[in-house]
C-alpha atoms as a PDB file:
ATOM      1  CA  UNK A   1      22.611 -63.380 -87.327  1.00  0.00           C
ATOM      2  CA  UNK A   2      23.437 -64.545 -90.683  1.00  0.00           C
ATOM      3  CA  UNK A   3      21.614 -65.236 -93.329  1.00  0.00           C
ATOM      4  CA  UNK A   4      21.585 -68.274 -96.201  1.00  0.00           C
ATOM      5  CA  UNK A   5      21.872 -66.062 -98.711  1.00  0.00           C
ATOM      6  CA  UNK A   6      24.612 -63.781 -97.422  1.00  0.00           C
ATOM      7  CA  UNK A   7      22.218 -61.079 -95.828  1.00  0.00           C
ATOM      8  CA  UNK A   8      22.350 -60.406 -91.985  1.00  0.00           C
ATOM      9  CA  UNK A   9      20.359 -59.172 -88.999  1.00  0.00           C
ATOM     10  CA  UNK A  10      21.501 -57.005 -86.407  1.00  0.00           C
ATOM     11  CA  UNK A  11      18.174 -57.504 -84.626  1.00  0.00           C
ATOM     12  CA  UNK A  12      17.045 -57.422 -80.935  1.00  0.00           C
ATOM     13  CA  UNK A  13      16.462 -59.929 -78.250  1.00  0.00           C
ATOM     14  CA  UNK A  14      13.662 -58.776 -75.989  1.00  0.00           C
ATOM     15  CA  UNK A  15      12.741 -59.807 -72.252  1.00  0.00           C
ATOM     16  CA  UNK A  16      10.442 -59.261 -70.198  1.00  0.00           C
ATOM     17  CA  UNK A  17       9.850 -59.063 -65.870  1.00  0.00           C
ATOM     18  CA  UNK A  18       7.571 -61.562 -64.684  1.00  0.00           C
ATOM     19  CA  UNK A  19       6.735 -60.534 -61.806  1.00  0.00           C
ATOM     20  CA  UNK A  20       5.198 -64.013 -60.792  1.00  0.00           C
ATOM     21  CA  UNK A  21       8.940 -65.488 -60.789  1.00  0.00           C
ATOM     22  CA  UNK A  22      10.322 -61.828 -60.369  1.00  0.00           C
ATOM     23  CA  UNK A  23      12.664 -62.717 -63.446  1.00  0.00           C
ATOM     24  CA  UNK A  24      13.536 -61.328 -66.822  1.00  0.00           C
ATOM     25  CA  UNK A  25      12.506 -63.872 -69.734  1.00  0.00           C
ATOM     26  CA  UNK A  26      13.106 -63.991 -72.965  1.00  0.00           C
ATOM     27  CA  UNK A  27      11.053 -63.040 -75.619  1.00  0.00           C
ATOM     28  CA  UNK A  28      10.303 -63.939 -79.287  1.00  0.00           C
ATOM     29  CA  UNK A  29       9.167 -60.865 -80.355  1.00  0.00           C
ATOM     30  CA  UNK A  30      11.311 -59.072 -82.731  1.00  0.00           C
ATOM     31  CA  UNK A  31      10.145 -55.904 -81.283  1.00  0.00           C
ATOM     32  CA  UNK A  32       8.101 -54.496 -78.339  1.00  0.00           C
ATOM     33  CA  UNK A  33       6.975 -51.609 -76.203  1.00  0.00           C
ATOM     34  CA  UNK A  34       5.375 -51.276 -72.940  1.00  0.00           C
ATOM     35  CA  UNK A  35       2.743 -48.756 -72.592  1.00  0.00           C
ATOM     36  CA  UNK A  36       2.921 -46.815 -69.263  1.00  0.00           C
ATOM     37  CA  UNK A  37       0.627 -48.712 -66.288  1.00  0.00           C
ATOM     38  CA  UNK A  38       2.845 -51.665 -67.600  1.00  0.00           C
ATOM     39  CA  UNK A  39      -0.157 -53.821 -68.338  1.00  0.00           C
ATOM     40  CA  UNK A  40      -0.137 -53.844 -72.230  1.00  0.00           C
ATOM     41  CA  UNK A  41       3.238 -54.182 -74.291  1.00  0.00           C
ATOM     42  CA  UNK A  42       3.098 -53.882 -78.296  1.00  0.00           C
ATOM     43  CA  UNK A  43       5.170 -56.196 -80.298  1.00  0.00           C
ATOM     44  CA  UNK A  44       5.861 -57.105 -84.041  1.00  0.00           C
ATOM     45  CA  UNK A  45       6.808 -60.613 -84.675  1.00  0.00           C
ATOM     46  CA  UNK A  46      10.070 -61.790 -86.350  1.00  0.00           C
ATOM     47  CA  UNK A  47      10.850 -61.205 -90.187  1.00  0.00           C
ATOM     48  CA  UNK A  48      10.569 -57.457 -90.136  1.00  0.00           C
ATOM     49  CA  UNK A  49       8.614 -55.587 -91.123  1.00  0.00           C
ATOM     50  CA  UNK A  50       5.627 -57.235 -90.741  1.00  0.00           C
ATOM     51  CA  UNK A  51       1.828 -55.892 -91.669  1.00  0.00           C
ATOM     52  CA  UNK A  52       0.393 -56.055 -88.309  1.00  0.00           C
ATOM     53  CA  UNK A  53       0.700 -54.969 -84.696  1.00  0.00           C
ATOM     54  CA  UNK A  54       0.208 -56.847 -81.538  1.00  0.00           C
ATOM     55  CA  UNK A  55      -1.706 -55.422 -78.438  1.00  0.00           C
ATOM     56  CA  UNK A  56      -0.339 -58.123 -75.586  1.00  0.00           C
ATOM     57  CA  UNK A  57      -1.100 -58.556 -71.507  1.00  0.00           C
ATOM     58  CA  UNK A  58       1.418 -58.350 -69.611  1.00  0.00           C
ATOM     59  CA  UNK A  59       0.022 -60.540 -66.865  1.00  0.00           C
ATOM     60  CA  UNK A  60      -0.971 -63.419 -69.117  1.00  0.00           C
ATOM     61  CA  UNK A  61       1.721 -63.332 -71.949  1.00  0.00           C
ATOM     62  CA  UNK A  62      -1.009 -63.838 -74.860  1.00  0.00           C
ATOM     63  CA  UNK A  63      -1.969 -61.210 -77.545  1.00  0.00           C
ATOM     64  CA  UNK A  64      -5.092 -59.632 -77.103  1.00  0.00           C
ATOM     65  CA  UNK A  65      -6.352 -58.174 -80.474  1.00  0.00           C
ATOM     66  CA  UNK A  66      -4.240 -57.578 -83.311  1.00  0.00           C
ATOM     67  CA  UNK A  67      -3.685 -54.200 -85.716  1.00  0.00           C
ATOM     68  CA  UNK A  68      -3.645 -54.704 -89.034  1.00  0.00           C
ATOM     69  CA  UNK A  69      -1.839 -52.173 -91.187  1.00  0.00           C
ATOM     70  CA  UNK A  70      -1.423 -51.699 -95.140  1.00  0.00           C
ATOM     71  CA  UNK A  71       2.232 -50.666 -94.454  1.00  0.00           C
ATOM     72  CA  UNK A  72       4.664 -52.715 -93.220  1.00  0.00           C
ATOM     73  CA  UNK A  73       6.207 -51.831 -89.785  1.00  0.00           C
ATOM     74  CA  UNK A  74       9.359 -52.116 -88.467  1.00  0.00           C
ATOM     75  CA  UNK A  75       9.328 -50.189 -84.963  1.00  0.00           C
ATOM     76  CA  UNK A  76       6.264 -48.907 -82.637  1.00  0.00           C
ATOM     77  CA  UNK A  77       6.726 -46.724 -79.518  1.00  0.00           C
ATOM     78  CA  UNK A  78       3.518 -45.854 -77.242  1.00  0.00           C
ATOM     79  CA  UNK A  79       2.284 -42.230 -76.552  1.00  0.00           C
ATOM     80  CA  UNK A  80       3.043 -40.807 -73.572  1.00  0.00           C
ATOM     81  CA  UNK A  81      -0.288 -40.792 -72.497  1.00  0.00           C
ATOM     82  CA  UNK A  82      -0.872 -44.724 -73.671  1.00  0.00           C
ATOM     83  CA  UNK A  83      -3.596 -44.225 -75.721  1.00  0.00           C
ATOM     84  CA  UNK A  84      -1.660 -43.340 -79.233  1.00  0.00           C
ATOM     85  CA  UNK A  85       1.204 -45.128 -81.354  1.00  0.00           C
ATOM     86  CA  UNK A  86       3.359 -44.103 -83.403  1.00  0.00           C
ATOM     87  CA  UNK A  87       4.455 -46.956 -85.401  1.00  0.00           C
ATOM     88  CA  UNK A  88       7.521 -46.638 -88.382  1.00  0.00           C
ATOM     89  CA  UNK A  89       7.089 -48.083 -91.298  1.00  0.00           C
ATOM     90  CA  UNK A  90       9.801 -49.618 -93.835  1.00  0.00           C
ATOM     91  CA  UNK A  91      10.142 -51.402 -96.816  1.00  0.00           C
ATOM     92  CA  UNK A  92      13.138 -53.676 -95.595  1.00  0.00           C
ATOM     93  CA  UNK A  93      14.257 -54.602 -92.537  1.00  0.00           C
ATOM     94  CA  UNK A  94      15.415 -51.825 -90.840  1.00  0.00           C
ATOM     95  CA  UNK A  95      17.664 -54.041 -88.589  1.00  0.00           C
ATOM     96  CA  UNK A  96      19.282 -56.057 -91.924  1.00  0.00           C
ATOM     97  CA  UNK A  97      22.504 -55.708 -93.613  1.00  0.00           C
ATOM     98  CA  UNK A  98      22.261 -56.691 -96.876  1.00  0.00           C
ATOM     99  CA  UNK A  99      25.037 -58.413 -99.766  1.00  0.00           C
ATOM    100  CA  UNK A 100      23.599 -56.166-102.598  1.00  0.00           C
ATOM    101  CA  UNK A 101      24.618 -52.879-100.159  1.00  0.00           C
ATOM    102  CA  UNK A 102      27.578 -53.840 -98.972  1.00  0.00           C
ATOM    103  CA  UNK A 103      29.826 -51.162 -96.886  1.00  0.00           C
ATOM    104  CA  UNK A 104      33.566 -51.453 -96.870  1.00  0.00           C
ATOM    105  CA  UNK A 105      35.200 -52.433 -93.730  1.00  0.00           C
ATOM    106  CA  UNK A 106      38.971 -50.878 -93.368  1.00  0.00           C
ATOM    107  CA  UNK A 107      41.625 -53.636 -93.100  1.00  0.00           C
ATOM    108  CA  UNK A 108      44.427 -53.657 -90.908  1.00  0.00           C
ATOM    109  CA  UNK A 109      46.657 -53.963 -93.815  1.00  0.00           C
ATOM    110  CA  UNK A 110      49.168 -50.890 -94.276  1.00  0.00           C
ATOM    111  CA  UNK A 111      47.724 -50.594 -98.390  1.00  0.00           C
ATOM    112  CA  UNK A 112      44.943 -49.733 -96.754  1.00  0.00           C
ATOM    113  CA  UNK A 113      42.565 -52.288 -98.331  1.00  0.00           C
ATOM    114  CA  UNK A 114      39.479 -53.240 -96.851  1.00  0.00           C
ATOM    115  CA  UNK A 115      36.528 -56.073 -97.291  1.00  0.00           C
ATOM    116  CA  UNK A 116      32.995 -55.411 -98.070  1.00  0.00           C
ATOM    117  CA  UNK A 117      30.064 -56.453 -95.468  1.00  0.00           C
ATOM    118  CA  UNK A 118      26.562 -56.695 -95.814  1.00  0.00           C
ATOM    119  CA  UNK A 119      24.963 -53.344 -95.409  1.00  0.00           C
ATOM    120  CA  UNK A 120      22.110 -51.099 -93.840  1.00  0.00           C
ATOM    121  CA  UNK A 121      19.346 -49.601 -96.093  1.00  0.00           C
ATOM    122  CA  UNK A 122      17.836 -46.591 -95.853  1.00  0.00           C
ATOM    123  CA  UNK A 123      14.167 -48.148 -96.669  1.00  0.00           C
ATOM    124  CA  UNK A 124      11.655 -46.222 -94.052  1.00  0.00           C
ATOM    125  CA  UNK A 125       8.690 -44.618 -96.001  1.00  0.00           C
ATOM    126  CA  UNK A 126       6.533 -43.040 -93.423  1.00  0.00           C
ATOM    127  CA  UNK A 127       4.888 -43.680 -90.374  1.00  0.00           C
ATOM    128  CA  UNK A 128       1.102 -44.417 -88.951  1.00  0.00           C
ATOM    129  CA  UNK A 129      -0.157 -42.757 -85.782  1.00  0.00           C
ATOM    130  CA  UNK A 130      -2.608 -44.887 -84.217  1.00  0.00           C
ATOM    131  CA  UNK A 131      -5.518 -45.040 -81.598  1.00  0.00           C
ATOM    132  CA  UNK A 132      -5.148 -47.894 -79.418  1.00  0.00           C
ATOM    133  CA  UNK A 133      -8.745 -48.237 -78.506  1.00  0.00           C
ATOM    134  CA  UNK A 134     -10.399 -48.119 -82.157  1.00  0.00           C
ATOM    135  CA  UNK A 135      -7.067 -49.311 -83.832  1.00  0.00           C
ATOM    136  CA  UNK A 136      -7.586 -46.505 -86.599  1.00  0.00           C
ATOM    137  CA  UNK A 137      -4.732 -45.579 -88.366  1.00  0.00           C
ATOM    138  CA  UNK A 138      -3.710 -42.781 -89.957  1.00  0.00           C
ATOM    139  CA  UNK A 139      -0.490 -42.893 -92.418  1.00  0.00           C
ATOM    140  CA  UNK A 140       1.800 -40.112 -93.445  1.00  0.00           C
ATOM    141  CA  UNK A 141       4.637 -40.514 -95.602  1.00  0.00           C
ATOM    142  CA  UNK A 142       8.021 -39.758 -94.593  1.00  0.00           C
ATOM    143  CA  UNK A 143      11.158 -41.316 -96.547  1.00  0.00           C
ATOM    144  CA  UNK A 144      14.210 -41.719 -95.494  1.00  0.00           C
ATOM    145  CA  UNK A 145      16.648 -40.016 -96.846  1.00  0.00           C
ATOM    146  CA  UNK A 146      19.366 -42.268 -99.240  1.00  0.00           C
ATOM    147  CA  UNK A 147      22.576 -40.286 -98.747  1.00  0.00           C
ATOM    148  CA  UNK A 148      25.935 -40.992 -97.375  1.00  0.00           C
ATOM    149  CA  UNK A 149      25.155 -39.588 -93.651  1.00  0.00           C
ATOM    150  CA  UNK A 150      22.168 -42.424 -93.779  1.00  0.00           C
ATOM    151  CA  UNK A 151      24.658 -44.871 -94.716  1.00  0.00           C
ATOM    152  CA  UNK A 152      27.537 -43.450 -92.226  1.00  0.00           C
ATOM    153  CA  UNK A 153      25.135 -44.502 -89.315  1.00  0.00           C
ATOM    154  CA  UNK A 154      25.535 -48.265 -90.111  1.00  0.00           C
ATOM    155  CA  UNK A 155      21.357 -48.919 -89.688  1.00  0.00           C
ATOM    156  CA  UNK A 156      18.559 -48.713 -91.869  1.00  0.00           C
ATOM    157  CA  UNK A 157      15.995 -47.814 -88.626  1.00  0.00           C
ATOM    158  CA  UNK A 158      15.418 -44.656 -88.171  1.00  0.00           C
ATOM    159  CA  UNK A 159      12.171 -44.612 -85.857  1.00  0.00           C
ATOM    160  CA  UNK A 160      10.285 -41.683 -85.088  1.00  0.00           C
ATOM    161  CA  UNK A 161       9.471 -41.172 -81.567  1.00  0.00           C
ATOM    162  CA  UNK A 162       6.916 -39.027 -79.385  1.00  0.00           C
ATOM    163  CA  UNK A 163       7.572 -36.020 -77.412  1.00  0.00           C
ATOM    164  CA  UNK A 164       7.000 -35.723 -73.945  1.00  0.00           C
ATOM    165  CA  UNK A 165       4.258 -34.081 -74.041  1.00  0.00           C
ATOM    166  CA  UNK A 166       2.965 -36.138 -77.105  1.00  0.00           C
ATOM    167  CA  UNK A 167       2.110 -33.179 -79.291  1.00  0.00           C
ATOM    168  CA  UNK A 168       4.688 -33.872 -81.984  1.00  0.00           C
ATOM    169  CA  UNK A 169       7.113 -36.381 -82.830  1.00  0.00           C
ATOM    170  CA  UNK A 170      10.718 -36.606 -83.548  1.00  0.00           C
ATOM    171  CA  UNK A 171      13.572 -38.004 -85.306  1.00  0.00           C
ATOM    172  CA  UNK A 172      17.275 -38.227 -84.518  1.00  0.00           C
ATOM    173  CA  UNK A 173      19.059 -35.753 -87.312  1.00  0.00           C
ATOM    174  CA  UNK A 174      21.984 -37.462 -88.791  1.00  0.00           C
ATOM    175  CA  UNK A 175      23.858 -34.311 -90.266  1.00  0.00           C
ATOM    176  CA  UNK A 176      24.207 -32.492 -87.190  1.00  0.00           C
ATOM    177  CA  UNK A 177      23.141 -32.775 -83.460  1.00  0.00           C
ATOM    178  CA  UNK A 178      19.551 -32.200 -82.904  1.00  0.00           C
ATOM    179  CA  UNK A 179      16.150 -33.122 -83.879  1.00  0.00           C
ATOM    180  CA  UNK A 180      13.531 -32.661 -86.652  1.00  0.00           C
ATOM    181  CA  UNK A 181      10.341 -32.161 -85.399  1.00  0.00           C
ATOM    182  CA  UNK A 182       6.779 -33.301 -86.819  1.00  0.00           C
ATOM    183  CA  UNK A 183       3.374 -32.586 -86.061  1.00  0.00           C
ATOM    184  CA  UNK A 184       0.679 -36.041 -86.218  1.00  0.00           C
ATOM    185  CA  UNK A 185       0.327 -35.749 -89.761  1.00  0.00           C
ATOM    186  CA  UNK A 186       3.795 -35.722 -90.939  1.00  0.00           C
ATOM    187  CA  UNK A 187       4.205 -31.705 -91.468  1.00  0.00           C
ATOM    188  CA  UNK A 188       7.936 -30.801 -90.351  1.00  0.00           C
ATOM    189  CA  UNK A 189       7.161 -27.907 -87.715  1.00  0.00           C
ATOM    190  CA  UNK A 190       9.922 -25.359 -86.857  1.00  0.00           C
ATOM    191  CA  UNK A 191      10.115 -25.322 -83.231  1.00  0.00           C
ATOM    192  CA  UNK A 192      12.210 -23.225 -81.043  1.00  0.00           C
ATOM    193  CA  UNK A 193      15.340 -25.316 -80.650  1.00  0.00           C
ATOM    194  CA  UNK A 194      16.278 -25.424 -77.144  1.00  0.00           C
ATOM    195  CA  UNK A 195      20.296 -25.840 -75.963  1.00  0.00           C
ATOM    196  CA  UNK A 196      19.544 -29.666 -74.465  1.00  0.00           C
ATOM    197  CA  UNK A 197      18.021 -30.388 -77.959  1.00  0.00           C
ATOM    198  CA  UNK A 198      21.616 -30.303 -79.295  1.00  0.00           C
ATOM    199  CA  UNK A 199      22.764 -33.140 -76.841  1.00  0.00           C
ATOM    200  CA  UNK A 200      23.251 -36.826 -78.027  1.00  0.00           C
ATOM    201  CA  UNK A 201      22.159 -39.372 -77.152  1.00  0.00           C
ATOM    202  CA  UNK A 202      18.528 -37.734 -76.716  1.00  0.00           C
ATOM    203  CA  UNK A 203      18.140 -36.184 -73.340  1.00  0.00           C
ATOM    204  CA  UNK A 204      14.826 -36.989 -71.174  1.00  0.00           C
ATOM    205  CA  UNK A 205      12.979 -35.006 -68.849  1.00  0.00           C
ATOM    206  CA  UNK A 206      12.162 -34.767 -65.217  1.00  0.00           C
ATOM    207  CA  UNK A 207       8.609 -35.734 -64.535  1.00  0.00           C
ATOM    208  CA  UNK A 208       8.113 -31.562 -63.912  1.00  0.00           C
ATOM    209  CA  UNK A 209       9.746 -30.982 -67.124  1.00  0.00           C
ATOM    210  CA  UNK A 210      11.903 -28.364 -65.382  1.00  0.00           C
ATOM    211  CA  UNK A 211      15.522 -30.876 -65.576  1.00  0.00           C
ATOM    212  CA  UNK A 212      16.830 -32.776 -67.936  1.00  0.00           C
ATOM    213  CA  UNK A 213      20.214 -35.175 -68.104  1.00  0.00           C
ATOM    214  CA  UNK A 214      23.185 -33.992 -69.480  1.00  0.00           C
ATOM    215  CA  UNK A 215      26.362 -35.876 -70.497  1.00  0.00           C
ATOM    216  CA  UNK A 216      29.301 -37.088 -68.647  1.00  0.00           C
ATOM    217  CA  UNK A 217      30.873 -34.512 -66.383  1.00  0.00           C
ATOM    218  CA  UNK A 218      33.848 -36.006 -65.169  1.00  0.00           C
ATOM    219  CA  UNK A 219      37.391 -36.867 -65.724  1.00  0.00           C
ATOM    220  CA  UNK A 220      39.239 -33.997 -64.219  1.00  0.00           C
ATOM    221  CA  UNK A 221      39.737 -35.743 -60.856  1.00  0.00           C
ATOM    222  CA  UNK A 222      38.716 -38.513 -61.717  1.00  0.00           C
ATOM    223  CA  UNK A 223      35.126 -38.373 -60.684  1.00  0.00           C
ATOM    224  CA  UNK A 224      32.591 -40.436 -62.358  1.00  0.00           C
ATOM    225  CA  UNK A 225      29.602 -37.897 -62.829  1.00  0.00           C
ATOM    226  CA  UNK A 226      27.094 -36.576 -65.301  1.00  0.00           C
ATOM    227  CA  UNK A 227      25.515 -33.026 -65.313  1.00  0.00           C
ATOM    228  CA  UNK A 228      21.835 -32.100 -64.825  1.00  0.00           C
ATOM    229  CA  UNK A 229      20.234 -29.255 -67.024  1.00  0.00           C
ATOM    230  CA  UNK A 230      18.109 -26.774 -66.411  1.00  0.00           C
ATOM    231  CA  UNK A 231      15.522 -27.974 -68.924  1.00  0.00           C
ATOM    232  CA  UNK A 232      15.162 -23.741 -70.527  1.00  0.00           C
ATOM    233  CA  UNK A 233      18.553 -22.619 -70.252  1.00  0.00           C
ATOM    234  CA  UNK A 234      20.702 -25.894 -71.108  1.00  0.00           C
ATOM    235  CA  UNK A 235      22.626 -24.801 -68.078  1.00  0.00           C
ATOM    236  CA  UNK A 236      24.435 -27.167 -65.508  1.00  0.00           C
ATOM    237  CA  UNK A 237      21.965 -27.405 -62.459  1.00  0.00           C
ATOM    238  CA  UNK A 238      23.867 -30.299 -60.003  1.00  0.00           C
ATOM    239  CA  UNK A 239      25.821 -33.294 -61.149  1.00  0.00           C
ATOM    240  CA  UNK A 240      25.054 -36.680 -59.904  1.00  0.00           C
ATOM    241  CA  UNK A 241      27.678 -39.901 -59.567  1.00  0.00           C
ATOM    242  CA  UNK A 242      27.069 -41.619 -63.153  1.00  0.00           C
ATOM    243  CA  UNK A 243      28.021 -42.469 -66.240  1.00  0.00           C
ATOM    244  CA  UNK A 244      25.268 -42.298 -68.614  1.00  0.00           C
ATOM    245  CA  UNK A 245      21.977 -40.589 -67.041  1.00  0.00           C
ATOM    246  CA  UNK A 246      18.894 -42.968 -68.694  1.00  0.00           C
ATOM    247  CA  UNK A 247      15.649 -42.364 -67.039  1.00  0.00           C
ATOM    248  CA  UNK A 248      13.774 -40.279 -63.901  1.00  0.00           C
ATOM    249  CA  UNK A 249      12.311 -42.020 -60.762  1.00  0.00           C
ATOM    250  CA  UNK A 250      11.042 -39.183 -59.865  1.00  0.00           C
ATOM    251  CA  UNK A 251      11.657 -35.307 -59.599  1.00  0.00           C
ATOM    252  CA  UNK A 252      14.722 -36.014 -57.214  1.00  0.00           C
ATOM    253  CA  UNK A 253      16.138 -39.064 -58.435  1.00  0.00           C
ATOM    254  CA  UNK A 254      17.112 -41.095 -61.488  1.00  0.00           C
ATOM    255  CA  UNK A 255      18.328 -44.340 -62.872  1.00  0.00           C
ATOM    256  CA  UNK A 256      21.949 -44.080 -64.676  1.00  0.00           C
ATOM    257  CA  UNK A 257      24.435 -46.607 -65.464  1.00  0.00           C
ATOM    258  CA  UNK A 258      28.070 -46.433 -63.772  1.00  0.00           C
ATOM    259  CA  UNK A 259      31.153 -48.125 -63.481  1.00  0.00           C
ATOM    260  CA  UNK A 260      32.670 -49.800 -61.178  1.00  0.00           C
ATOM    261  CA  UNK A 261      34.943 -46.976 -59.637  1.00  0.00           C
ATOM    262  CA  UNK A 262      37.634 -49.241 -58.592  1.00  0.00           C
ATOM    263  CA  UNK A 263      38.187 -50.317 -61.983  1.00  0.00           C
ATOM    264  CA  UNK A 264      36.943 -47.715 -63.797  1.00  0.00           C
ATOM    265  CA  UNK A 265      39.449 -45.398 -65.831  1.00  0.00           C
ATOM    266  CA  UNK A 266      39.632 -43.511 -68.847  1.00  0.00           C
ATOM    267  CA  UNK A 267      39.662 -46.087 -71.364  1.00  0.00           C
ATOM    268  CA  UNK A 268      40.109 -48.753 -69.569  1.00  0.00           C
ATOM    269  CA  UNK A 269      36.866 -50.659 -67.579  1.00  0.00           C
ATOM    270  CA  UNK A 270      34.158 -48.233 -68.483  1.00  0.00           C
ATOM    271  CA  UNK A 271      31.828 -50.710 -70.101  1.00  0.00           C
ATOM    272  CA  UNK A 272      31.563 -52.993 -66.802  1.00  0.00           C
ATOM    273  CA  UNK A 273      28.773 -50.769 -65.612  1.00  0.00           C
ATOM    274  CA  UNK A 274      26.120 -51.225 -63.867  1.00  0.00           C
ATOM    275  CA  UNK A 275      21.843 -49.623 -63.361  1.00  0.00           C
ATOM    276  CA  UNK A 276      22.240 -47.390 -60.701  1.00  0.00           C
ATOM    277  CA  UNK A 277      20.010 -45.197 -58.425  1.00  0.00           C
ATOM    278  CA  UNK A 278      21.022 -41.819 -57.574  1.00  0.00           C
ATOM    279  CA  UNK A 279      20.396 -38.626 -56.753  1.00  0.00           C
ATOM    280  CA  UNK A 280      20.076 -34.669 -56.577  1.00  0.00           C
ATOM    281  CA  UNK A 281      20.706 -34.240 -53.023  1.00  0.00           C
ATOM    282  CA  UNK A 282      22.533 -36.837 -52.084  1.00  0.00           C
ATOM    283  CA  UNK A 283      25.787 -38.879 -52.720  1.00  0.00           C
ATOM    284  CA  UNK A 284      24.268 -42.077 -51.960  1.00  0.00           C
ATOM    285  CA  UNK A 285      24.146 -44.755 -54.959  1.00  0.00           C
ATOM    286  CA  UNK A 286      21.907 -48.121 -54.756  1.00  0.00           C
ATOM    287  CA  UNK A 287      22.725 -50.765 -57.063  1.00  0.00           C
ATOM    288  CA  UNK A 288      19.370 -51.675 -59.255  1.00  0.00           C
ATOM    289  CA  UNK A 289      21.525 -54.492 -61.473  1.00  0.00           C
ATOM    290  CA  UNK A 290      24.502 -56.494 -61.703  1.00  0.00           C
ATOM    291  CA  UNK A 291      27.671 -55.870 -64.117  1.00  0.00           C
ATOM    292  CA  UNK A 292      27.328 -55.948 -67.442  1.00  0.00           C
ATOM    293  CA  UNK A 293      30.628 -58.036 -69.228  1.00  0.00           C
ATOM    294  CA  UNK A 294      33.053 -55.301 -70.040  1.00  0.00           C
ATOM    295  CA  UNK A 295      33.087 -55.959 -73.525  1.00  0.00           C
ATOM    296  CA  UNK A 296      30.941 -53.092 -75.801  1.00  0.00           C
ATOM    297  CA  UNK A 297      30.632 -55.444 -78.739  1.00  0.00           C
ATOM    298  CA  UNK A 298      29.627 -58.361 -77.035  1.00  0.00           C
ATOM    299  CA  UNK A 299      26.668 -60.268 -78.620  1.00  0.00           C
ATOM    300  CA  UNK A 300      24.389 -60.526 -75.019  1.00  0.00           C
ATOM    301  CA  UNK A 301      25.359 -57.345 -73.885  1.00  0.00           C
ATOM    302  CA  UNK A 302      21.955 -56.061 -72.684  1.00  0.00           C
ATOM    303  CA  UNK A 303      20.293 -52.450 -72.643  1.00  0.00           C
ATOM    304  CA  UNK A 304      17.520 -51.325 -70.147  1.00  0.00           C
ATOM    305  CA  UNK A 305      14.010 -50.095 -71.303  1.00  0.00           C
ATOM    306  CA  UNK A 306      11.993 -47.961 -69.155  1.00  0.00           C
ATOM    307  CA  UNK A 307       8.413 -46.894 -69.274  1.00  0.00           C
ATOM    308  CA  UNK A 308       5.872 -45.200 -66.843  1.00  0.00           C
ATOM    309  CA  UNK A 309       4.309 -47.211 -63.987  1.00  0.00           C
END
């Protein structure tokens, strides 16, 4: 969305399932989570980052207390557990591209010359981890770092997010595959990398802990298939019909997007996918959605977010 004074946001539009109408609605939160139980979601309101934090019911729509913070936030994710956030804070937008950072855009010209854009910044400072009951907060600071990989990933947000077992947290590394890891109070901790740590985007685990998804495993035959992990060993344990493996229903089963496989080819079709159920021991696939348009830049192209029942 542009801006009057040459700035633009690359922001999000959030809905929600009302399960009164059993329909997705629109939001105007700039941001939200739903804590697992999906009875409380928290959201920030537009012009991000903003200095306070929104505990909402889900079966009413209203806010029911707000968190007020000294630091301005820009994303918040809910523990595991539900009863912790971790909320990142920024000094900009982390969703903005801005005229005084402009990035160059290559032209189509054979010179080679380009146009500038408005840009990213690289503004997070830290992040608060909070009690949801009490609403204490405790900060710790974390800055991003200003250098060309930053820049290279075309957004300023770079949120930090819980672990499974919401011990530590985590942020995407930008240099190399992987993750840094971070204990509550900001201290980088040197854990034993494991082999599905190197795997992008982010794997996530079975509900045991003992799988985890893998990336796409087809294209020799033409199959349309991703690999499961053995969650230790980063070794291939089955392969399921899929392109993209997103979330786990259960130990057995997960939700994935795929293609439509009579239109589906290398290159050509792959974004008309749909949410799909599949799973371990079984070929079977139910359809949980409808297509999305088969266009990867389109503006209302949506993207599913799951939490814990």
């Amino acid at each position: 969305m542009q801006q009057p004074n040459g700035d633009a946001v690359n922001g999000r539009e959030w809905s929600l399932y009302n399960a009164a109408t059993k329909r997705y609605e629109k939001t105007d939160w700039a941001w939200l989570d739903v804590a697992p139980g999906m009875k409380t979601a928290a959201v920030l309101e537009r012009g991000l980052p903003v200095d306070r934090i929104g505990l909402m019911s889900l079966s009413t729509g209203k806010v029911q207390r707000w968190i007020k913070v000294d630091k301005s936030v820009g994303g918040v994710q809910f523990s595991p557990d539900g009863k912790r956030l971790v909320a990142t804070t920024y000094s900009h937008n982390p969703d903005g591209l801005f005229k005084d950072a402009p990035v160059r855009v290559q032209g189509a010209s054979e010179d080679g010359d380009g146009r500038e854009m408005p840009g990213p910044k690289q503004s997070r400072t830290g992040f608060y981890v909070i009690d949801v009951d009490s609403g204490q907060a405790q900060f710790s600071e974390r800055p991003a770092k200003k250098d060309s990989l930053a820049a290279m990933a075309g957004t300023g947000r770079q949120d930090f997010s819980w672990s499974r077992d919401g011990e530590t947290l985590w942020e995407q590394r930008l240099d190399q595959p992987g993750r840094n890891y971070y204990d509550v109070n900001g201290r980088l901790k040197s854990l034993p990398r494991q082999k599905t740590d190197l795997i992008f985007p982010p794997v996530t685990a079975s509900p045991d802990g003992k799988l985890v998804t893998g990336g796409f495993a087809g294209g020799k035959d033409g199959q349309i298939v991703s690999a499961v992990l053995d969650a230790k060993t980063g070794k291939q344990s089955a392969v399921v019909p899929g392109q993209q493996l997103l979330a786990w229903a259960d130990n057995t089963h997960l939700i994935a997007w795929r293609c439509d496989p009579s239109q589906c080819q290398p290159g050509k079709g792959e974004f008309r996918n749909q949410l799909v159920l599949v799973g371990l021991d079984s070929d079977k696939v139910t359809p949980l959605s409808g297509f999305r348009k088969a266009q990867v830049e389109y503006a209302g192209r949506w993207n599913p977010v799951f939490t814990k029942r």
